[in-house]
Protein backbone atom coordinates (compact mmCIF):
# COMPACT_ATOMS: atom_id res chain seq x y z
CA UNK A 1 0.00 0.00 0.00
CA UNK A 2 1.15 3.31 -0.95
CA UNK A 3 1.71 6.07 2.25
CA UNK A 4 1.47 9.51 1.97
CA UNK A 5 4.50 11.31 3.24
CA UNK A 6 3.44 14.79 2.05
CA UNK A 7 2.48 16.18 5.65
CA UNK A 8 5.40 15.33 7.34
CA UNK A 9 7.60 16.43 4.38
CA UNK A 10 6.53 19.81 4.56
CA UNK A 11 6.46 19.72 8.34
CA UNK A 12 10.39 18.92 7.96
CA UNK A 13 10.68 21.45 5.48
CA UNK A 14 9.17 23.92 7.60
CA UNK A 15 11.11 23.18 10.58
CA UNK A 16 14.37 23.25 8.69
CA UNK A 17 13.70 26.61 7.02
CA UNK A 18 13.06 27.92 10.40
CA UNK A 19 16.70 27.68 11.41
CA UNK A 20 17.96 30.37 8.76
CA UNK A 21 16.96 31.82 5.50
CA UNK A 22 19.60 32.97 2.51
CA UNK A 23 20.91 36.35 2.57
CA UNK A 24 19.40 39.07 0.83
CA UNK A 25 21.43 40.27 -2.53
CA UNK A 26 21.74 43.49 -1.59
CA UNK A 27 25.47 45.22 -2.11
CA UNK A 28 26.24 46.45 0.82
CA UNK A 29 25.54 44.67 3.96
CA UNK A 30 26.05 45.51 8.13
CA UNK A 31 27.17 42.66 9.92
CA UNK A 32 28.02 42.54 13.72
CA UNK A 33 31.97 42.95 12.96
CA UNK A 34 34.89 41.03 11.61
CA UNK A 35 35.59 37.76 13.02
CA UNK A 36 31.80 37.46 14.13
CA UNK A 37 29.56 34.39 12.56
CA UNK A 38 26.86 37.65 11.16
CA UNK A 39 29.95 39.45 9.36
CA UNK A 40 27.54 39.69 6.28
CA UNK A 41 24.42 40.37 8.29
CA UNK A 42 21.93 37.99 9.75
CA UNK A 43 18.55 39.18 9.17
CA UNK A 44 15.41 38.62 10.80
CA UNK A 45 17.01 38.37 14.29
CA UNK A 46 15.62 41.51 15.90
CA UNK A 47 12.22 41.31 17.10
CA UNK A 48 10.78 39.10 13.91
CA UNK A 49 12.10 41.91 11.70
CA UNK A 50 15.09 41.72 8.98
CA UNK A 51 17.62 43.93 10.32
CA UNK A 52 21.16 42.38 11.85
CA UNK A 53 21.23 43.55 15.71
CA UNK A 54 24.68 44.99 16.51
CA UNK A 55 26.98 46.44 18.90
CA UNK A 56 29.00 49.61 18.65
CA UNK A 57 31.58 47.48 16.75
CA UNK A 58 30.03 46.29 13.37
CA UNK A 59 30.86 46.34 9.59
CA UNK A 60 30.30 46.89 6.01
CA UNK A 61 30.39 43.74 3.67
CA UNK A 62 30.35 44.05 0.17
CA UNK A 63 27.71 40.82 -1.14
CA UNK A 64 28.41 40.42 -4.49
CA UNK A 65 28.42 37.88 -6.98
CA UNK A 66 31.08 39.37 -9.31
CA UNK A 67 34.41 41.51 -7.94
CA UNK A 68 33.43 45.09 -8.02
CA UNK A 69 35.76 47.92 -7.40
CA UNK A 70 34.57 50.86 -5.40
CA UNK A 71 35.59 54.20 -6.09
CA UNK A 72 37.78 55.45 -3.44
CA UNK A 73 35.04 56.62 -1.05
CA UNK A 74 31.89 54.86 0.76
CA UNK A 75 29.52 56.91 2.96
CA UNK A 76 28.87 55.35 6.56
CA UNK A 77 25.14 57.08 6.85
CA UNK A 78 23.48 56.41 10.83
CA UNK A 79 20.26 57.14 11.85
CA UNK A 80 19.95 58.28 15.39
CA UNK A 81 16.09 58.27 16.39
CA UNK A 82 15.09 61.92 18.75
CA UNK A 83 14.35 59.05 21.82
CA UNK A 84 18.21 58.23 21.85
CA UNK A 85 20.04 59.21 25.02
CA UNK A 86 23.99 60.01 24.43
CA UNK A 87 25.66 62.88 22.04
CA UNK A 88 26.99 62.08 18.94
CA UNK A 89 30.03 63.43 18.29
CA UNK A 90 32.57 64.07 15.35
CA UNK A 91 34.67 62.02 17.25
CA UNK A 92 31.76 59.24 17.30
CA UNK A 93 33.61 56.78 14.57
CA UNK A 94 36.40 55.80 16.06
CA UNK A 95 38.46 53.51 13.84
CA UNK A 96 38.11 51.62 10.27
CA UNK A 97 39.93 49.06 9.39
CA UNK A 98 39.77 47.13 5.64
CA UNK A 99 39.80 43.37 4.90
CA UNK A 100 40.59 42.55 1.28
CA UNK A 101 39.16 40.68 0.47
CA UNK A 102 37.68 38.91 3.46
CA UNK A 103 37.57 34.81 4.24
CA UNK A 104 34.58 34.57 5.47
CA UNK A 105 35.25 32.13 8.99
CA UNK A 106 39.03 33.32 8.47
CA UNK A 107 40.75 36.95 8.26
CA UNK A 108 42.49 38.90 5.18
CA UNK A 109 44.72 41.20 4.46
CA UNK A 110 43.78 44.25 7.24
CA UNK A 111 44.85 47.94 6.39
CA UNK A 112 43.88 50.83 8.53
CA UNK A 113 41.43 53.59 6.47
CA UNK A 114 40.72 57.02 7.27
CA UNK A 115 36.91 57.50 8.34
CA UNK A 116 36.47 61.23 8.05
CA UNK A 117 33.05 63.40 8.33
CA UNK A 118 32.40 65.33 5.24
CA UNK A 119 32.02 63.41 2.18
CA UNK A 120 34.45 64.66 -0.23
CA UNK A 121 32.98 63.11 -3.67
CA UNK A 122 29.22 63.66 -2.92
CA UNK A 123 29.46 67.32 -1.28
CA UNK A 124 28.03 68.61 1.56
CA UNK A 125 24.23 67.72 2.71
CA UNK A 126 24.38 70.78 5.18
CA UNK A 127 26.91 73.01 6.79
CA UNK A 128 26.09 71.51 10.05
CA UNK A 129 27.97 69.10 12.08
CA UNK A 130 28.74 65.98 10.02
CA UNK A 131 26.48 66.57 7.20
CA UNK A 132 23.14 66.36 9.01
CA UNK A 133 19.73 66.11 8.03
CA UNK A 134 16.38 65.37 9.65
CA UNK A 135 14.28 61.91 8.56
CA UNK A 136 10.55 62.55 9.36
CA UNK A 137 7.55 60.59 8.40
CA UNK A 138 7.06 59.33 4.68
CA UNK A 139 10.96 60.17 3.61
CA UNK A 140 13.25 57.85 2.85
CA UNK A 141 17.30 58.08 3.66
CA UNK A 142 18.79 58.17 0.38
CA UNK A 143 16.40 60.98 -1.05
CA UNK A 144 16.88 63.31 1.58
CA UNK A 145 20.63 63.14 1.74
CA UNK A 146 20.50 63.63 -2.12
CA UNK A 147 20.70 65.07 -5.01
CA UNK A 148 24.60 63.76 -5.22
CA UNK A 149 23.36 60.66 -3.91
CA UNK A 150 20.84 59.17 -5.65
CA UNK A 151 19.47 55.62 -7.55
CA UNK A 152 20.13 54.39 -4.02
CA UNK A 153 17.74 52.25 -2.57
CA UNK A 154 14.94 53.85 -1.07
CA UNK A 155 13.82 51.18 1.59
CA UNK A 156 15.77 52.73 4.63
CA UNK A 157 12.58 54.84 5.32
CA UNK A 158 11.35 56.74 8.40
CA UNK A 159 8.47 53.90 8.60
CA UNK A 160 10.56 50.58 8.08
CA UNK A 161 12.94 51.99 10.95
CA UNK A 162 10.28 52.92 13.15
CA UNK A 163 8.57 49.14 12.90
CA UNK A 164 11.93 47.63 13.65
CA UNK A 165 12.64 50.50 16.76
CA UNK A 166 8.89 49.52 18.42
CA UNK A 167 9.81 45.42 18.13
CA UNK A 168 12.81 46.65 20.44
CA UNK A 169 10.66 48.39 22.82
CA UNK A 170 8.43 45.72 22.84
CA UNK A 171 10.94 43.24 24.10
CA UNK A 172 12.20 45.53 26.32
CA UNK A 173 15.36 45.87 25.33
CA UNK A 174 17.38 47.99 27.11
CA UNK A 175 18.00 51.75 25.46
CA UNK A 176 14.77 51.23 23.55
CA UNK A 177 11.91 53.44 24.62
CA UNK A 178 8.96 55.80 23.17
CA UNK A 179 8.38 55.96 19.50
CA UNK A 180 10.50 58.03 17.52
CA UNK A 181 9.14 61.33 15.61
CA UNK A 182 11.96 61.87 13.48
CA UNK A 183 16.03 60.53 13.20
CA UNK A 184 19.07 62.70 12.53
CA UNK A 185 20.69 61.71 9.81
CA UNK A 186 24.91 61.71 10.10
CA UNK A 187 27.28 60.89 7.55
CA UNK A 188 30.77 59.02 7.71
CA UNK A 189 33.43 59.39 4.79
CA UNK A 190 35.25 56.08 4.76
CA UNK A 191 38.30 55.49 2.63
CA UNK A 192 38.21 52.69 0.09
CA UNK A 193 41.34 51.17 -1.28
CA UNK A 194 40.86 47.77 -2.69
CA UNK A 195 36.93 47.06 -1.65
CA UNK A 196 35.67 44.45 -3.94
CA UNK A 197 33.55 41.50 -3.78
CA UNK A 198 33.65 39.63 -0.51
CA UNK A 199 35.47 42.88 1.34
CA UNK A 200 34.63 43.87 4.44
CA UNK A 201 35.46 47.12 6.39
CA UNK A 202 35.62 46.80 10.55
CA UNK A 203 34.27 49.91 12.32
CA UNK A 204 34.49 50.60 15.98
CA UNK A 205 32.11 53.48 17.50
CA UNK A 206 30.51 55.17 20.46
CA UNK A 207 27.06 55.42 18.61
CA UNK A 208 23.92 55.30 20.84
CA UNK A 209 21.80 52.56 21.22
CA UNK A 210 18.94 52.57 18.55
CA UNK A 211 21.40 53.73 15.90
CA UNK A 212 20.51 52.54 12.51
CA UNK A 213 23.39 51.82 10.15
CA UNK A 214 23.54 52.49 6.09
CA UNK A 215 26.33 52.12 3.12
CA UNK A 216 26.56 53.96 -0.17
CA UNK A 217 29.19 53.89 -2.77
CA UNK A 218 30.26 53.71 -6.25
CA UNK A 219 31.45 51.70 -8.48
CA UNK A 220 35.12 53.03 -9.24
CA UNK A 221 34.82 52.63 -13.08
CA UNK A 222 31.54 55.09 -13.50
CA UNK A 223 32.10 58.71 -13.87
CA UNK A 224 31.59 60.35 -10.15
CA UNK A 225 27.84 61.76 -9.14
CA UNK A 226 26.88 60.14 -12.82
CA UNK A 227 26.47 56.50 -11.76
CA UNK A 228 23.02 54.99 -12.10
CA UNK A 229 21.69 52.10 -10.80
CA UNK A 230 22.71 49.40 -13.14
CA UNK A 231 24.85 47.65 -11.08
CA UNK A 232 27.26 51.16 -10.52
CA UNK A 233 25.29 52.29 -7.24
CA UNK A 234 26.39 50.22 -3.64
CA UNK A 235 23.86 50.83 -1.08
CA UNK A 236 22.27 48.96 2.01
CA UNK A 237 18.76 47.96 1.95
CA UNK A 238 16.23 47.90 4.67
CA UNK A 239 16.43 44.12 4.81
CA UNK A 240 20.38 44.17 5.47
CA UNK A 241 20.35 47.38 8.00
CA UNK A 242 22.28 47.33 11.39
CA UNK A 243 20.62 48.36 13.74
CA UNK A 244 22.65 48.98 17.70
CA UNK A 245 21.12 47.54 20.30
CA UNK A 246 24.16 47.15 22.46
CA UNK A 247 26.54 49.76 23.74
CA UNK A 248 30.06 49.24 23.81
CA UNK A 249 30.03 48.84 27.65
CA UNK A 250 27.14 45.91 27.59
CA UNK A 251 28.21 42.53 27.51
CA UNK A 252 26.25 39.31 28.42
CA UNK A 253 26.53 35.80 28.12
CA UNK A 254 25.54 35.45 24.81
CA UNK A 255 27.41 38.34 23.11
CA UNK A 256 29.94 38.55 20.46
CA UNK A 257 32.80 41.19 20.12
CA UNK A 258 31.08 44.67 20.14
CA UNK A 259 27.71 43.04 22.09
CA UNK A 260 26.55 41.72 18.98
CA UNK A 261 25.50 38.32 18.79
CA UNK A 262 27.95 35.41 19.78
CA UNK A 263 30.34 33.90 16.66
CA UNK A 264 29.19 30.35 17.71
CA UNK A 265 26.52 28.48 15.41
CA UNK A 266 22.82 29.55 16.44
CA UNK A 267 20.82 28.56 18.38
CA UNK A 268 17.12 27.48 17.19
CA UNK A 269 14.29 28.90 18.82
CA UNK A 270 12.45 26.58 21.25
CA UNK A 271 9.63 26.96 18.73
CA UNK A 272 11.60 25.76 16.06
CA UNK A 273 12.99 22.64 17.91
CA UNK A 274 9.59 21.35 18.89
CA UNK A 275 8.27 21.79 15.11
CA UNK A 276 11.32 19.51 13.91
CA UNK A 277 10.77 16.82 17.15
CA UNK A 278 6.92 16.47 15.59
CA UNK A 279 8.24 16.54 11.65
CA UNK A 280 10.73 13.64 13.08
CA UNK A 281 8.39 11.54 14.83
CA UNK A 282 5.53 11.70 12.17
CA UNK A 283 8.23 10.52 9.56
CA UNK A 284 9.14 7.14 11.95
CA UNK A 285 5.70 6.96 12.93
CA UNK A 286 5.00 6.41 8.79
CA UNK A 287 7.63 4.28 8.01
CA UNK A 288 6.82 2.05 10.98
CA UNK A 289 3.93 1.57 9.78
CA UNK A 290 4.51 0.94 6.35
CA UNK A 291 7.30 -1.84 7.62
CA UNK A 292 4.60 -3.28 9.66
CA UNK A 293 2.52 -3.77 6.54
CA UNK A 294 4.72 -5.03 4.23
């Protein structure tokens, strides 16, 4: 007699796609910092949404499926939320340091890179202290830090980063509080030298907690502010956003370097263990019984 496997199949497939899911294609990606298991991002860890949670050290990996040169500038953008507590600072970005390219699970070649605060390719947003510029309701990160930056993705919106900030303040994470109105917008010139597919760049910061972090570059070959978005333009999308939810004094148990998550395999949610346990036992439960029978 034939059985019918088809429940339990999916049950198994369900249970297995639980543990992980394939990182987005995006270019630019913010992982939790080199050396860490999330160095290109883990999304979907903070509060059921698809941002990678990170500390004040994190960094920028370069996802890409061919090597692409970038030109010799990439913009660190962060969006502080007006419910933050702690100044930002010129002084803010401490240190960047460039893997190229970088083994993922191993190293590379490190160099230390200038990270400066005034874009020197893109021009100046504002006058103000490190190019600022407000985010408020309905705008979008890219388009209000243009017109030199533009065909960037326009995901990393006022809305998106306010669903991910209440999800922290839900789960009472620590720093998290209020719902934000609007986020200032500051801008990081990091130096480039060799960033191609598979790079990464480590940064090390004082940001505040509820920080979210950004990339934009361009592709060294295309002529400067003339790039479109054909595969010239390098920016981070919603989906592949840091977000800080740990300051660079807060450690705990299960915290990596920079109080991002630990560089050990993950671990599944309870959830996710009890959906495989039933997948497993209703797959022994039908072969037993189709041993039985035959």
């Amino acid at each position: 007699m034939t059985r019918n496997f088809t429940l339990p199949a999916l049950l198994l497939a369900g249970s297995i796609f639980a543990f992980g899911q394939p990182i987005d294609p995006a270019t630019l990606h913010i992982g939790t910092g080199v050396g860490t298991a999330c160095v290109q991002g883990c999304p979907n860890i903070v509060g059921g949404n698809e941002v990678t949670a990170t500390g004040t050290t994190f960094d920028i990996f370069q996802q890409s499926a061919s090597s692409k040169l970038l030109a010799s500038e990439m913009l660190l953008v962060v969006a502080v939320p007006n419910t933050a507590t702690g100044a930002v600072t010129a002084g803010s970005v401490l240190t960047a340091t460039e893997f190229d390219p970088y083994n993922v699970g191993g190293s590379g070649t490190a160099e230390t890179i200038a990270a400066g605060q005034t874009p020197f390719a893109y021009g100046n947003v504002n006058t103000t202290l490190l190019n600022e510029a407000t985010l408020t309701s309905g705008q979008d990160v890219f388009t209000v830090l243009g017109p030199n930056i533009s065909a960037a993705d326009n995901s990393e919106s006022f809305g998106n980063f306010n669903s991910a900030y209440a999800a922290e303040v839900a789960a009472g994470t620590a720093g998290f509080s209020g719902v934000p109105s609007s986020y200032t917008l500051y801008v990081w010139s990091i130096s480039t030298t060799n960033f191609n597919g598979n790079s990464a760049t480590n940064i090390t910061s004082t940001l505040p907690v509820g920080s979210f972090l950004a990339a934009f570059g361009e592709e060294a070959s295309c002529a400067p502010l003339n790039c479109n978005n054909g595969g010239e333009v390098f920016s981070t999308q919603f989906t592949n956003t840091g977000l800080v939810t740990a300051s660079a004094t807060t450690t705990t148990s299960s915290s990596g370097p920079g109080g991002g998550p630990a560089s050990g395999p993950q671990v599944p949610e309870p959830s996710g263990i009890v959906l495989l346990g039933t997948a497993l036992l209703a797959v022994t439960a039908g072969l037993r019984k189709k041993f039985i029978h035959s």
